[in-house]
N, C-alpha and C. Protein backbone atom coordinates (compact mmCIF):
# COMPACT_ATOMS: atom_id res chain seq x y z
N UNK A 1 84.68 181.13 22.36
CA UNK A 1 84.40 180.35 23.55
C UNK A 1 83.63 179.07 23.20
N UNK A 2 82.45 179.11 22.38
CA UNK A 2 81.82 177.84 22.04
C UNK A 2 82.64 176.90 21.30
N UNK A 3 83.72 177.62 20.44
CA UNK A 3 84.79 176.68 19.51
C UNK A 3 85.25 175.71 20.75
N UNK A 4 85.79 176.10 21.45
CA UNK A 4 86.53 175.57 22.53
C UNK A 4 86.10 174.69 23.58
N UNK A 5 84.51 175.21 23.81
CA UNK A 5 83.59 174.19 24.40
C UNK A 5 83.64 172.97 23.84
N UNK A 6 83.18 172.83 22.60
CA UNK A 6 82.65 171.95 21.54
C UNK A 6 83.87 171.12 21.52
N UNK A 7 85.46 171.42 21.65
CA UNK A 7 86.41 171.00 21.47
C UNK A 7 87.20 169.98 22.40
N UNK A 8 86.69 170.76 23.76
CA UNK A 8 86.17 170.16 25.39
C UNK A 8 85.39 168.64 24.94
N UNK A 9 84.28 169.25 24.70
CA UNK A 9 83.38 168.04 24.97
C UNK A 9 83.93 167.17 24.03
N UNK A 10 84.35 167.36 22.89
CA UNK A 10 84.76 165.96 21.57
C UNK A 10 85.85 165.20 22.25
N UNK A 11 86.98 166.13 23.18
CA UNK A 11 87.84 165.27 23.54
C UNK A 11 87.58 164.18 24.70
N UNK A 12 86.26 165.16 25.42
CA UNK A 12 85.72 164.33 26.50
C UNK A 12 84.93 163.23 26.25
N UNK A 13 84.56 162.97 25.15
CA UNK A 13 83.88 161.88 24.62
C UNK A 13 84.55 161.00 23.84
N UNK A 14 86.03 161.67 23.46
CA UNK A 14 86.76 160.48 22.94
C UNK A 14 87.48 159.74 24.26
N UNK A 15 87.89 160.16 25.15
CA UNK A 15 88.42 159.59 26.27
C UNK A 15 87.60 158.68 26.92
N UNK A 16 86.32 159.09 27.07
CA UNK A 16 85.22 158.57 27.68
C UNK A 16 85.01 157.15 27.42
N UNK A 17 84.73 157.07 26.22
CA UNK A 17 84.64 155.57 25.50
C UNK A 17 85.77 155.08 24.79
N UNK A 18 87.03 155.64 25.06
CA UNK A 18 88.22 155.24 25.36
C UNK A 18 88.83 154.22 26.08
N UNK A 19 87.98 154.95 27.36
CA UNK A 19 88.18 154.16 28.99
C UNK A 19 87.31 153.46 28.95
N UNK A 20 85.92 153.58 28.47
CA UNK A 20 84.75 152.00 28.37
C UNK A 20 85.24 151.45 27.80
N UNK A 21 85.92 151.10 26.79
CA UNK A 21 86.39 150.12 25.58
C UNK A 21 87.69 149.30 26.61
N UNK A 22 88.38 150.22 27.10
CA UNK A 22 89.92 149.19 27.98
C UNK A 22 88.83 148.59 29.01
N UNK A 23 87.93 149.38 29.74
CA UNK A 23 87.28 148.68 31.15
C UNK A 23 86.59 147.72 30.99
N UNK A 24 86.09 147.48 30.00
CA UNK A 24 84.99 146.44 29.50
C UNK A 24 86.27 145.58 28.91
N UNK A 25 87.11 145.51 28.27
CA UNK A 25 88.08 144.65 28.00
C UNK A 25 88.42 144.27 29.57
N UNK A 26 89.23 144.75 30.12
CA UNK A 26 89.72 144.36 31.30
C UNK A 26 89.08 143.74 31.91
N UNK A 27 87.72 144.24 32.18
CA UNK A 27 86.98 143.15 33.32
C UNK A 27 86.59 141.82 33.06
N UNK A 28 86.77 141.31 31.47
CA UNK A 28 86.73 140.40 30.79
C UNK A 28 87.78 139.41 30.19
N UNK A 29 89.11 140.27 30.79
CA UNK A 29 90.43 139.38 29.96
C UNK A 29 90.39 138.44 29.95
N UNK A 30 90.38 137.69 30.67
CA UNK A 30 90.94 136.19 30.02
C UNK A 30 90.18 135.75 28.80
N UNK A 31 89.06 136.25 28.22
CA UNK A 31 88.13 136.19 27.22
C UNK A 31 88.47 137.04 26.53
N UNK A 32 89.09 137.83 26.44
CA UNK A 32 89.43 139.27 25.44
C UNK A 32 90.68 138.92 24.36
N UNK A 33 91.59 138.17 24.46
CA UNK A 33 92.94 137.37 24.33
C UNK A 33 92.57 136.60 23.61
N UNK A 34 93.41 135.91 22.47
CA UNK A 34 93.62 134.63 21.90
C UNK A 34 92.94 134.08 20.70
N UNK A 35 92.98 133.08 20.64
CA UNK A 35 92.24 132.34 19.82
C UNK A 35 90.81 132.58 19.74
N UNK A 36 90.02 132.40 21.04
CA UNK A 36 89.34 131.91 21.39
C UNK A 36 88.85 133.26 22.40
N UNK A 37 87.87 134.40 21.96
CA UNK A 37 88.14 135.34 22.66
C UNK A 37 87.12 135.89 22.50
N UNK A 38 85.73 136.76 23.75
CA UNK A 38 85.03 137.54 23.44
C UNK A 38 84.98 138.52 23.76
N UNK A 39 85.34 139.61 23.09
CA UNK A 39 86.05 141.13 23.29
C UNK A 39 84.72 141.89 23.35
N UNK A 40 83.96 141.81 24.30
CA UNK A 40 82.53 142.45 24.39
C UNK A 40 83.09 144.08 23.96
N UNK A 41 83.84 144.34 24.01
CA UNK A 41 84.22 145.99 23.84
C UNK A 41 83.76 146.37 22.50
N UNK A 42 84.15 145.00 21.84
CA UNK A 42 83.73 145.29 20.40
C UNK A 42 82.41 145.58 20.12
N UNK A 43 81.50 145.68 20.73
CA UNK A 43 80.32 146.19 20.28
C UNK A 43 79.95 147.66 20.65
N UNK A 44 80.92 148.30 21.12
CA UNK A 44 81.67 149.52 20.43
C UNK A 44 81.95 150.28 19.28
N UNK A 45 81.96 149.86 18.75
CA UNK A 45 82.45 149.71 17.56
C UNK A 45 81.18 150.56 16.62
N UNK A 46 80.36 150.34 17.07
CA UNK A 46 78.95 150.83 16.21
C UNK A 46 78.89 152.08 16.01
N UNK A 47 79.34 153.02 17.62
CA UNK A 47 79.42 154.44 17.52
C UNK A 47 79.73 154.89 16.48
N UNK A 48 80.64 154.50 15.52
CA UNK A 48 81.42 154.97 14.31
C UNK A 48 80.16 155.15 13.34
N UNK A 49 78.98 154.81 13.65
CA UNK A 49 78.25 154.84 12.75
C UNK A 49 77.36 156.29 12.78
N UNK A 50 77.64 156.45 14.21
CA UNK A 50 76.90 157.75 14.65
C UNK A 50 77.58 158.96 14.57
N UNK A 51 79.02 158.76 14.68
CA UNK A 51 79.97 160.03 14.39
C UNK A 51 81.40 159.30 14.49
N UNK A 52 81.74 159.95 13.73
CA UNK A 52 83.39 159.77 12.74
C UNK A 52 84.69 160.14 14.38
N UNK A 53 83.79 160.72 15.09
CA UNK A 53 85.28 160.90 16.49
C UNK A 53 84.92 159.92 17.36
N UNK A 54 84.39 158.05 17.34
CA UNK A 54 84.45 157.42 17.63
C UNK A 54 85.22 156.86 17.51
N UNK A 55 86.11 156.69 15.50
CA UNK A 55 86.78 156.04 15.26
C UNK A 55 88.35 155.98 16.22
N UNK A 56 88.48 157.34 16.46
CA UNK A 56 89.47 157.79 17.27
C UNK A 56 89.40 157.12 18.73
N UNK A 57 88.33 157.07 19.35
CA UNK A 57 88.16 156.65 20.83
C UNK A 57 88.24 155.18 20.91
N UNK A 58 87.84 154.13 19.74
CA UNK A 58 87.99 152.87 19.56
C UNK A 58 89.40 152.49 19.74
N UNK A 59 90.19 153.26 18.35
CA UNK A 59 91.67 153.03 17.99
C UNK A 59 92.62 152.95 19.19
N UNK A 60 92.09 154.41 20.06
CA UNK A 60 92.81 154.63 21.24
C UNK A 60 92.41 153.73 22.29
N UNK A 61 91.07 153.28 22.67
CA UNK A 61 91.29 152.48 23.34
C UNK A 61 91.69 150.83 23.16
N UNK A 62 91.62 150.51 21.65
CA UNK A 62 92.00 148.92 21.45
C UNK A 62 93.70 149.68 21.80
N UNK A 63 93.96 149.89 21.51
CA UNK A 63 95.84 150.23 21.59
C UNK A 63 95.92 150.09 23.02
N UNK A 64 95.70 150.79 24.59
CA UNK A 64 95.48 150.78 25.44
C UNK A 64 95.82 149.58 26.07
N UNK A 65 94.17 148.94 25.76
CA UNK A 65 93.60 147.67 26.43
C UNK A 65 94.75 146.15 25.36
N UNK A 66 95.05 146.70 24.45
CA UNK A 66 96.34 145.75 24.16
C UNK A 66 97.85 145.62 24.57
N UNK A 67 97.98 146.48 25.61
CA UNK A 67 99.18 146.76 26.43
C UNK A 67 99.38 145.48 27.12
N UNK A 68 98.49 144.95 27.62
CA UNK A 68 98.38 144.05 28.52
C UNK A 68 97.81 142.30 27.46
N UNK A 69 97.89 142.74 26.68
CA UNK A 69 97.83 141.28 25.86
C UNK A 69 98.68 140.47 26.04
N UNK A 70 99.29 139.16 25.99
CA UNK A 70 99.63 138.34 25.99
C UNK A 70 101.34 138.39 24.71
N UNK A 71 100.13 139.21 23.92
CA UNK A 71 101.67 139.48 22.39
C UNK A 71 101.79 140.92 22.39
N UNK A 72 101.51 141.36 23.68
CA UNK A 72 102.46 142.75 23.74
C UNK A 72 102.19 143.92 22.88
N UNK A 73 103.52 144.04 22.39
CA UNK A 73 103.59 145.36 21.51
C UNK A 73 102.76 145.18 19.90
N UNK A 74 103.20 143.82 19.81
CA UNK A 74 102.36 143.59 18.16
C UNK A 74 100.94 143.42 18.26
N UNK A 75 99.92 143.53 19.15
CA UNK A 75 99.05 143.41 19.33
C UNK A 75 98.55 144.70 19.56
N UNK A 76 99.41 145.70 20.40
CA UNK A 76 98.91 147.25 20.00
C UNK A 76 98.95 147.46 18.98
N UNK A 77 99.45 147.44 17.87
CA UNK A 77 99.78 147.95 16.68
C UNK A 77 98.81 147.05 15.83
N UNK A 78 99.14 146.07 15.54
CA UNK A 78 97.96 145.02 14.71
C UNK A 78 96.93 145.39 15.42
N UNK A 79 96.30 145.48 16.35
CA UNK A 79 94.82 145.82 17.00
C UNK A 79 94.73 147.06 16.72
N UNK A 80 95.17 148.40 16.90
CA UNK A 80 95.25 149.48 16.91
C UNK A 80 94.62 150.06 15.44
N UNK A 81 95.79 149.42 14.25
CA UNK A 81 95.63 149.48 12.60
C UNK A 81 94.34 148.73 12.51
N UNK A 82 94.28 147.80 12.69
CA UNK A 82 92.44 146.60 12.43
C UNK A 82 91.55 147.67 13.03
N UNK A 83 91.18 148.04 14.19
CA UNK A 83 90.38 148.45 14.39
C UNK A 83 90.25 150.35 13.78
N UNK A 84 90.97 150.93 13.74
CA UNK A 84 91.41 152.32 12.58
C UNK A 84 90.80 151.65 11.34
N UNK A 85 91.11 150.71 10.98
CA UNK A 85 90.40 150.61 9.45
C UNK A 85 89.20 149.91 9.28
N UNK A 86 88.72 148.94 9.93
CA UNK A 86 87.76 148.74 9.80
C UNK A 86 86.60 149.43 10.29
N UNK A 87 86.37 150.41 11.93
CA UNK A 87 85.80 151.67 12.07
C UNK A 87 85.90 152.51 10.72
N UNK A 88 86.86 152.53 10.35
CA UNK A 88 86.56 153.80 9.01
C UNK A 88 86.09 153.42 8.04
N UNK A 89 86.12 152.42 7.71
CA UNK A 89 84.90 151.69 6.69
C UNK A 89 83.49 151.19 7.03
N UNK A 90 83.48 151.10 8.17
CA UNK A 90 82.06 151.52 8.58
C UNK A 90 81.13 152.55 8.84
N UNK A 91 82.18 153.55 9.05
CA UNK A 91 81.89 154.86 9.16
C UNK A 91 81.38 155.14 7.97
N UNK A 92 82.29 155.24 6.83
CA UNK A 92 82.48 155.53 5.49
C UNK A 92 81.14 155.21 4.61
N UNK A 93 80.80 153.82 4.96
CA UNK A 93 79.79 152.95 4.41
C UNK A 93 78.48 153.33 4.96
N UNK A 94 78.62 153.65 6.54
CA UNK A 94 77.27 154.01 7.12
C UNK A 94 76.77 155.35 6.79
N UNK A 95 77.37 156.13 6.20
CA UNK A 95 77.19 157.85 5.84
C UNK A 95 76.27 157.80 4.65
N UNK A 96 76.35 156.52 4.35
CA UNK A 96 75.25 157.10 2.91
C UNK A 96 74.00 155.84 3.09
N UNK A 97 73.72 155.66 4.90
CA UNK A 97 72.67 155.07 4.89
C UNK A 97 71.65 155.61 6.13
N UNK A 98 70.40 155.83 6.02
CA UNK A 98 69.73 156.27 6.68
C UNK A 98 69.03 155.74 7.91
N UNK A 99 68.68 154.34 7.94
CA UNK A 99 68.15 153.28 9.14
C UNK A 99 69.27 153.69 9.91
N UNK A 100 69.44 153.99 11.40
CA UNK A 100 70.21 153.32 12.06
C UNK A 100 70.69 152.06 12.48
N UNK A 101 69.34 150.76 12.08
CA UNK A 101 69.55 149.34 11.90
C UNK A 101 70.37 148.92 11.23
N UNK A 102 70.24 149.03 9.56
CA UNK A 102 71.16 148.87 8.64
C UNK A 102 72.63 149.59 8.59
N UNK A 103 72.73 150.35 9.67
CA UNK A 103 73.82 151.04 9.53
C UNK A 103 75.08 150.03 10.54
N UNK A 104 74.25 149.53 11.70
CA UNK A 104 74.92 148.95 12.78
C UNK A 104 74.58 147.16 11.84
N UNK A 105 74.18 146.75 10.91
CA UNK A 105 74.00 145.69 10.10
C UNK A 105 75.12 145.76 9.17
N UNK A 106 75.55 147.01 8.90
CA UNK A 106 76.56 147.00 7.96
C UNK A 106 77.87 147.31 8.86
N UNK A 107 77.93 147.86 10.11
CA UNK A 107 79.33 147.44 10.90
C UNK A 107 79.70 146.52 11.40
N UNK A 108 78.49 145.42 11.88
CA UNK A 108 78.44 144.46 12.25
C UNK A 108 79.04 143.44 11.07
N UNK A 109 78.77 143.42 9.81
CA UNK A 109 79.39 143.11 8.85
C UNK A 109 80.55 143.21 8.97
N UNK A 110 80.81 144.37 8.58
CA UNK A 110 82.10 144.79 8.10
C UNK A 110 83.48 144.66 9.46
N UNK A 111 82.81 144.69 10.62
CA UNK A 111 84.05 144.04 11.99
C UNK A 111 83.81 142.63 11.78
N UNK A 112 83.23 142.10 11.61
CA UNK A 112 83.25 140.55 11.89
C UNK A 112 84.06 140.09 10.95
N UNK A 113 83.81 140.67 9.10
CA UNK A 113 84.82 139.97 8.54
C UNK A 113 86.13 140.62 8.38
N UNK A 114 86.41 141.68 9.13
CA UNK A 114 87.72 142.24 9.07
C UNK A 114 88.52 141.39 10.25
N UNK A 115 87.44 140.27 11.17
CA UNK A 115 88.08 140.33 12.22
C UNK A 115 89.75 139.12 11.47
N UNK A 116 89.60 139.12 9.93
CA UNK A 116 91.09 138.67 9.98
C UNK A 116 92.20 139.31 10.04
N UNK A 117 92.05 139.89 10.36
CA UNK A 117 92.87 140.60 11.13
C UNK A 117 93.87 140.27 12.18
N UNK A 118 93.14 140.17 13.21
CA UNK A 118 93.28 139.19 13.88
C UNK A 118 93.94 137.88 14.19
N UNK A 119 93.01 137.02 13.06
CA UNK A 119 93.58 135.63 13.22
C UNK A 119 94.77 135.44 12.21
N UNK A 120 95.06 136.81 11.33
CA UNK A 120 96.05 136.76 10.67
C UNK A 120 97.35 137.16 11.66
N UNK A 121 97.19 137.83 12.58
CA UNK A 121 98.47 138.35 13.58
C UNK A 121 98.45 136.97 14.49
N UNK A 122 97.24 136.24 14.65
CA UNK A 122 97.88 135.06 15.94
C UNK A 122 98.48 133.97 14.53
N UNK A 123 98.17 134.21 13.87
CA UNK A 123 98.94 132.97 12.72
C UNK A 123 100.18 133.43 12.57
N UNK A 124 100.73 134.55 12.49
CA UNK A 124 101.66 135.17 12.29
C UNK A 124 102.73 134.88 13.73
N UNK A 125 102.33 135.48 14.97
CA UNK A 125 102.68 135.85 16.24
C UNK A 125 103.03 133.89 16.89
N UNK A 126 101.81 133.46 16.85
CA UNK A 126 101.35 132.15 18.04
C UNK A 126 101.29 131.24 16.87
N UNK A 127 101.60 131.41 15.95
CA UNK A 127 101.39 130.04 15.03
C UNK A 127 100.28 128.86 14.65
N UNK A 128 99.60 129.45 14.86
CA UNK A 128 97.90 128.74 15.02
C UNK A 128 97.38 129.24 13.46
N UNK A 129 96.74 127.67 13.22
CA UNK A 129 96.26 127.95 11.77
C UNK A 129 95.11 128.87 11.42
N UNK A 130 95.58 129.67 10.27
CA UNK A 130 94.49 130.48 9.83
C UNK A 130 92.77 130.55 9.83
N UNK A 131 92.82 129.77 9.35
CA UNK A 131 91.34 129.73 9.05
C UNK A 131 90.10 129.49 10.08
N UNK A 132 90.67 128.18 11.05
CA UNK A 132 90.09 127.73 12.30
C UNK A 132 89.95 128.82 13.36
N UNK A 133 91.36 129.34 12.71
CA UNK A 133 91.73 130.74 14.05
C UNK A 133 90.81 132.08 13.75
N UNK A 134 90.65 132.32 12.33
CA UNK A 134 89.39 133.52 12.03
C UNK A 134 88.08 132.57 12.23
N UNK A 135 87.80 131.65 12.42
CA UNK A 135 86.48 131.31 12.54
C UNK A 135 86.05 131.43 13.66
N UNK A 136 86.98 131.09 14.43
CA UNK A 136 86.62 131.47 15.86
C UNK A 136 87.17 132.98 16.76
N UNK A 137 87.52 133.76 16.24
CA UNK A 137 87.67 135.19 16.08
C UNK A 137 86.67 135.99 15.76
N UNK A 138 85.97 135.39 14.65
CA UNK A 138 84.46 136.04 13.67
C UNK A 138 83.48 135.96 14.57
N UNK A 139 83.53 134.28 15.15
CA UNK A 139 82.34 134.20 16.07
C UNK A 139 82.24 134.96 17.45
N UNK A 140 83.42 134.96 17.97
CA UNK A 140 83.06 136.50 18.88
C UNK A 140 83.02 137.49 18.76
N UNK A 141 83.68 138.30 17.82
CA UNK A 141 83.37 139.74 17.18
C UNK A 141 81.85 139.25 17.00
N UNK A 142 81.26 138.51 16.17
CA UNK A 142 79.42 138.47 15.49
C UNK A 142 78.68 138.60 17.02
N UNK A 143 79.24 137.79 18.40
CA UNK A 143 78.15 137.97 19.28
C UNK A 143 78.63 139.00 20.10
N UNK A 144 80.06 139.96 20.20
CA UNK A 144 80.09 141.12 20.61
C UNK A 144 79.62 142.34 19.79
N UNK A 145 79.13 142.12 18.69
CA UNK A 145 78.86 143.48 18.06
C UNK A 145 77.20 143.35 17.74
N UNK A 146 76.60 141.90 18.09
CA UNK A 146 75.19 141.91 18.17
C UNK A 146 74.94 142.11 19.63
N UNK A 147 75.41 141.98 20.65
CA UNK A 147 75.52 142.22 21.90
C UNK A 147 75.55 144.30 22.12
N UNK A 148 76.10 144.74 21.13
CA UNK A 148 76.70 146.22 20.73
C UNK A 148 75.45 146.66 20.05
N UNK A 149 74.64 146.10 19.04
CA UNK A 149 73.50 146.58 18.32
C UNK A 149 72.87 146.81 19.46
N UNK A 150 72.14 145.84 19.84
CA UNK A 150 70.93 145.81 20.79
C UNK A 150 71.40 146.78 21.67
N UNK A 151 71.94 147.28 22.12
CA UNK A 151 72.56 148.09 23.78
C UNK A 151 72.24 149.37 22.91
N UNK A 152 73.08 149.72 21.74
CA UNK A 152 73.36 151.21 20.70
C UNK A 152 72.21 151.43 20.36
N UNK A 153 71.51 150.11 20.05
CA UNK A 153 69.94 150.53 19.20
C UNK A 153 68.69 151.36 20.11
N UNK A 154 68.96 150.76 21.53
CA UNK A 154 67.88 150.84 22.86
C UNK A 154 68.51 152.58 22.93
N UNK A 155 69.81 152.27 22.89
CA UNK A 155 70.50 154.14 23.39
C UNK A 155 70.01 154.91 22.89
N UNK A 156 70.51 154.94 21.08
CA UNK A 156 70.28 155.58 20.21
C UNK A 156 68.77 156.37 20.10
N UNK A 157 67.74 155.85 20.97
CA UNK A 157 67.15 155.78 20.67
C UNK A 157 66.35 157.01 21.74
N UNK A 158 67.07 157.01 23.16
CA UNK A 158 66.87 157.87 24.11
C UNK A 158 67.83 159.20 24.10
N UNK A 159 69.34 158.89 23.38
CA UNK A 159 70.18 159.74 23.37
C UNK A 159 70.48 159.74 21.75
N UNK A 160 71.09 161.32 21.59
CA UNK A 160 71.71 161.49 20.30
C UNK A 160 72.45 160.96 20.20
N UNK A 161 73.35 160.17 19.41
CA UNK A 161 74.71 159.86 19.62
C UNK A 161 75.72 160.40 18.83
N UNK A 162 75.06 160.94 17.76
CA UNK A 162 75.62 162.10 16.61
C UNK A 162 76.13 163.17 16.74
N UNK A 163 75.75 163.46 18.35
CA UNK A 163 76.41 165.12 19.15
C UNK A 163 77.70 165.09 19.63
């Protein structure tokens, strides 16, 4: 019975911040999109630092909340894969560190410069040059996932987030 509880609640917490990650996108689209885009969801992203069945609730919800993108289907999939791998290297990286600061210092890292990702699919997709296009990609991932510290750090701090 507790197997099954426990199994309850993991799925209920991957759905959970599943649906925060699309709702917080959504209520923000026209900023979530493009070139030029601040995907506050992304400061999300940190959970991964607190437990490994975040990575899952991210993936699922960037896939989701990219239904409705502008580039469609390649944007679930390119968003879907970017955010699967760069969560898991934060994850990965944060397991063998003890601060919770430095841990959300090192995802914050590690999404911002993965965010080429990104500006590699609108170079690809929309034809917009590389480099200009991750610079301004980086700079909203850097103030959605410092926007994500501060909120995770205040939480973290009242709630487990490791449960």
């Amino acid at each position: 019975m507790k197997k099954d509880q426990n199994k309850s609640m993991t799925i209920a917490k991957i759905s959970i911040v599943a649906a925060l990650y699309v709702a917080v996108t959504m209520c923000i689209a026209p900023l979530s999109y493009g070139v030029v885009q601040l995907r506050l969801a992304e400061g999300f992203n940190h959970l991964t630092v607190f437990n490994k069945r975040y990575i899952v609730a991210l993936t699922i919800g960037c896939a989701i909340a990219n239904i409705t993108s502008p580039l469609g289907i390649v944007d679930v999939i390119f968003g879907a894969m970017g955010t699967l791998v760069m969560t898991s290297i934060s994850y990965w990286i944060a397991k063998h560190i003890k601060s919770v600061i430095y841990k959300m210092c090192v995802s914050t890292i590690v999404c911002t410069v993965f965010s080429w990702s990104v500006a590699l699919e609108l170079n690809i997709v929309s034809h917009l040059p590389f480099w200009p296009t991750y610079l301004s990609v980086a700079v909203g991932e850097l103030i959605s996932l410092l926007v994500g510290m501060i909120i995770f750090t205040a939480l973290s701090r009242r709630i487990d987030l490791t449960k």
